[in-house]
Protein backbone atom coordinates (compact mmCIF):
# COMPACT_ATOMS: atom_id res chain seq x y z
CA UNK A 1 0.00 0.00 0.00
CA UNK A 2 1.19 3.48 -0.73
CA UNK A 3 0.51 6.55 1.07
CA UNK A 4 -1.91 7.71 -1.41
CA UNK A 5 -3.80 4.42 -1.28
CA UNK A 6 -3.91 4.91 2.35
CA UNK A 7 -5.02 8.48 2.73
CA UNK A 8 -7.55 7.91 0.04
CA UNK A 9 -8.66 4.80 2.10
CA UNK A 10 -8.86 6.22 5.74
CA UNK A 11 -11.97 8.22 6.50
CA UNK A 12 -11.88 10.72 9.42
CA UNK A 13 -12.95 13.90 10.75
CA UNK A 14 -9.70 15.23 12.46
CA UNK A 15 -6.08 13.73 13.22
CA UNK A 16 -4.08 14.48 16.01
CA UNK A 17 -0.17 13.90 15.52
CA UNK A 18 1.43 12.34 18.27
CA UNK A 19 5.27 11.93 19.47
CA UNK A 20 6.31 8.87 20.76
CA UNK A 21 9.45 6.93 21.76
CA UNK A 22 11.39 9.86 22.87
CA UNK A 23 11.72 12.68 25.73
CA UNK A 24 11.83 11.90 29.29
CA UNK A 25 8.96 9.51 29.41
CA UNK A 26 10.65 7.37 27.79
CA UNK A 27 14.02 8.13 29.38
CA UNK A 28 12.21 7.46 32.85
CA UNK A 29 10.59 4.28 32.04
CA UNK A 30 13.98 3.15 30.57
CA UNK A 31 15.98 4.12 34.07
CA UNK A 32 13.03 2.57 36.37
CA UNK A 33 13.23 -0.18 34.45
CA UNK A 34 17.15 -0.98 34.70
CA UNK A 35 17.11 -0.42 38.12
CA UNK A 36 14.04 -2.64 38.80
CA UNK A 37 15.74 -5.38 37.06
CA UNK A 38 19.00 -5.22 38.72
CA UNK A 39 17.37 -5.35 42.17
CA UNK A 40 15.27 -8.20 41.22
CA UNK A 41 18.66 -10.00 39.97
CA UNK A 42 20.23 -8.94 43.37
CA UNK A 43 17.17 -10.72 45.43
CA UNK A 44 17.41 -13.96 43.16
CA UNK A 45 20.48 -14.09 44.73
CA UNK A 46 19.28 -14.13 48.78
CA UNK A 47 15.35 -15.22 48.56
CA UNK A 48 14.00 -18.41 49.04
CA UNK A 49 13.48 -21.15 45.99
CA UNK A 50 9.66 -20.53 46.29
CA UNK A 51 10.11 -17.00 45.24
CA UNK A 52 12.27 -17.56 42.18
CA UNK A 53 9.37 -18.33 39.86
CA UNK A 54 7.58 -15.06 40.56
CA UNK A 55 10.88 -13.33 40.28
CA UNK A 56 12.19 -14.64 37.04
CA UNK A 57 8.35 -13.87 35.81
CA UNK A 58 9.24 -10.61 36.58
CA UNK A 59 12.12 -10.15 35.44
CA UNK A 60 11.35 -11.51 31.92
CA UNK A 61 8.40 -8.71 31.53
CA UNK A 62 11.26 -6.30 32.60
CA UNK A 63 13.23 -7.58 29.60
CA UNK A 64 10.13 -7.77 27.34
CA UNK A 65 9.76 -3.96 28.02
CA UNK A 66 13.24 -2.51 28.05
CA UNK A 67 12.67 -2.31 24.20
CA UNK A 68 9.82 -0.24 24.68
CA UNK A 69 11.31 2.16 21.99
CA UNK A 70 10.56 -0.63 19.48
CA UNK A 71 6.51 -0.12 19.88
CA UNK A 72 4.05 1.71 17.36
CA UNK A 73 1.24 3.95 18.47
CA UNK A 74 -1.21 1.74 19.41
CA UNK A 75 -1.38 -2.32 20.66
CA UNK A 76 -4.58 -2.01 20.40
CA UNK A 77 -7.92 0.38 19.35
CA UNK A 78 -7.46 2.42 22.53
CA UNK A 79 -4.28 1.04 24.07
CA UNK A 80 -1.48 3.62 23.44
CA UNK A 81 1.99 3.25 23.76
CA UNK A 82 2.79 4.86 26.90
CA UNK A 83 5.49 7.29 25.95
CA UNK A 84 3.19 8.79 23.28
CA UNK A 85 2.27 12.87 23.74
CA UNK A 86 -0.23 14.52 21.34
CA UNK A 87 1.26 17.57 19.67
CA UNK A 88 -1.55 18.89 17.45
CA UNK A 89 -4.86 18.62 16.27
CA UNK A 90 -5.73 18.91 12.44
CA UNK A 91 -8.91 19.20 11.21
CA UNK A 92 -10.56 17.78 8.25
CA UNK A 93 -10.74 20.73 5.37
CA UNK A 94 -8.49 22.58 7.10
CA UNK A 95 -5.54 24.12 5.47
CA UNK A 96 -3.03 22.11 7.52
CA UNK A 97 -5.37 19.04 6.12
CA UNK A 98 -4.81 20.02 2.75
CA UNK A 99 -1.46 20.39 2.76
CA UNK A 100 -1.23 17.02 4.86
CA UNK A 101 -3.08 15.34 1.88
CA UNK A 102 -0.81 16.75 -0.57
CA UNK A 103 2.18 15.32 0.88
CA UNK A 104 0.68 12.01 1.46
CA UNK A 105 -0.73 11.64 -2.06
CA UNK A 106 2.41 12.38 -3.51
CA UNK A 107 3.65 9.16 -6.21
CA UNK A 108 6.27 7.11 -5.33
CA UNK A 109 9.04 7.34 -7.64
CA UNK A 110 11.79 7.00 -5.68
CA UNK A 111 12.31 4.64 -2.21
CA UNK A 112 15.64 3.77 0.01
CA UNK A 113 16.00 0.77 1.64
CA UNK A 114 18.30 1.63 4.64
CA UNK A 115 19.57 -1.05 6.57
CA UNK A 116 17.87 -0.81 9.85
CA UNK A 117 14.60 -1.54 12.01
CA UNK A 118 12.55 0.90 12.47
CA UNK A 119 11.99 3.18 16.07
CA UNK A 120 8.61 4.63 15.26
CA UNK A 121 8.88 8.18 16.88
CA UNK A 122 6.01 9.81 15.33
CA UNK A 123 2.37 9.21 14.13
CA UNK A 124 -0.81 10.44 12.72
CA UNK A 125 -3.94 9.14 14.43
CA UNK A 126 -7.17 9.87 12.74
CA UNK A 127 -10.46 10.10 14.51
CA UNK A 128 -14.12 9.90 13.59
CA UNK A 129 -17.04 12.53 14.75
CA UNK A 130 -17.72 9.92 18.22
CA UNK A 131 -14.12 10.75 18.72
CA UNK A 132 -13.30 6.96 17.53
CA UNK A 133 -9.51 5.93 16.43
CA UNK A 134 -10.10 4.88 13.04
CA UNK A 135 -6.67 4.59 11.61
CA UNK A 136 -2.65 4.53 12.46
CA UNK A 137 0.06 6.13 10.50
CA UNK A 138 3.06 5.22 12.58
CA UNK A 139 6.36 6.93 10.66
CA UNK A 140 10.11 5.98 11.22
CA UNK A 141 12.24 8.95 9.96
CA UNK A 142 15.27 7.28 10.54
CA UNK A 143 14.66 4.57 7.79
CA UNK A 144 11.92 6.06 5.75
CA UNK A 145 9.67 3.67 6.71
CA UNK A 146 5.72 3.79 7.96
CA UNK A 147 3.33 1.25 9.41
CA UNK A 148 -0.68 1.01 9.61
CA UNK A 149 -2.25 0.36 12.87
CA UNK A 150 -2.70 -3.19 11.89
CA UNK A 151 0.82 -3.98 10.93
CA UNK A 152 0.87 -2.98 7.34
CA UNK A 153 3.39 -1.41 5.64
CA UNK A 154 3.04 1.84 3.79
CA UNK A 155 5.24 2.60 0.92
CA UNK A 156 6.39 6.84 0.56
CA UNK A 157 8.55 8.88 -1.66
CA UNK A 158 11.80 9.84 -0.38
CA UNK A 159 10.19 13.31 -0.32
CA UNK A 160 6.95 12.71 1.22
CA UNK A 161 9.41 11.64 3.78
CA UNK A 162 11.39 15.16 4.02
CA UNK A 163 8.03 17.07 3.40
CA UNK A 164 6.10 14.86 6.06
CA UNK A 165 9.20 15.70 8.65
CA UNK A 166 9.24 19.23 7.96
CA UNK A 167 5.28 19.54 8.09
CA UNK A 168 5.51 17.75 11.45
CA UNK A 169 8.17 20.11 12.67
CA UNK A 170 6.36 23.10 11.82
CA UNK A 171 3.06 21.35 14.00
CA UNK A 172 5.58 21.11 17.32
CA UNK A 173 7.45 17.86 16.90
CA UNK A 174 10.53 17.80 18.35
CA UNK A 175 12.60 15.89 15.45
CA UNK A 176 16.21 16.16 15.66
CA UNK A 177 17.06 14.74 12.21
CA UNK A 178 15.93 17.67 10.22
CA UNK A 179 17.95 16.84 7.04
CA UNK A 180 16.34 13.91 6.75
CA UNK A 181 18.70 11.31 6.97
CA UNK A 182 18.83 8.27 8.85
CA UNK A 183 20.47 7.76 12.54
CA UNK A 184 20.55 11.20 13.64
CA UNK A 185 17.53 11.14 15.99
């Protein structure tokens, strides 16, 4: 699917961009969890053998989140991830809309392939009248890559890419890879 095919495909009545995966949310779950998980290795050390099961238990959730960073908007239809911060609020027919749609609908002539998994750090949700999430567009800057809310990938232009950071930038995201190019955020 392409970005047109998705835009043209995703009905709504206003998105709200969000920022995710970054900032001191997610610095602070990172640091509480490294600390909880080296005090739970210290007490597997000293407690008795009918705690270890509930310990190791614990400790592999820690482990299962401490790559937090590697989660997309949503698990779920109202589950967000929890580092994620609105930033703005676009309305349909609005000029910012319009532009939006311009970017998105933009042919794809040209892709890169970088060599890296994606850390999706920003997102467009889009909402119905009853306030309801309808769609996902989760979007990797670092490897030009986007995903849908239910795991599908969404092929852009190299400069929907640069025009999609740069509109973004101008709504309040705090990207620090202006230029573009991957592994500098």
């Amino acid at each position: 699917m392409t970005t047109s095919e998705f835009w043209l495909a995703t009905s709504f009545d206003y998105i709200i961009t969000y920022s995710l995966n970054r900032g001191p949310k997610l610095d602070a779950i990172q640091e509480a969890a490294k600390l909880l998980v080296k005090e739970i290795r210290s007490q597997l050390l000293v407690v008795p053998s009918s705690q270890l099961p509930l310990l190791r238990k614990q400790l592999r959730l820690l482990e299962r989140t401490h790559g937090i960073d590697m989660l997309s908007l949503t698990q779920g239809p109202t589950a967000y991830n929890i580092t994620a911060s609105p930033v703005s609020v676009i309305s349909r027919d609005s000029p910012e809309q319009l532009e939006l749609a311009g970017i998105l609908q933009a042919p794809v002539l040209n892709r890169m392939y970088w060599m890296c998994g994606p850390v999706y750090r920003d997102a467009l949700a889009f909402y119905d009248a009853q306030d309801n999430l309808t769609a996902v567009l989760n979007i990797c800057f670092d490897c030009d890559q986007m995903l849908t809310h239910t795991g599908e990938e969404v092929e852009a232009d190299t400069a929907t890419y640069k025009q999609l950071l740069h509109f973004l930038i101008q709504k309040g995201h705090s990207i620090s890879n202006p230029d573009g190019m991957p592994g500098n955020e």
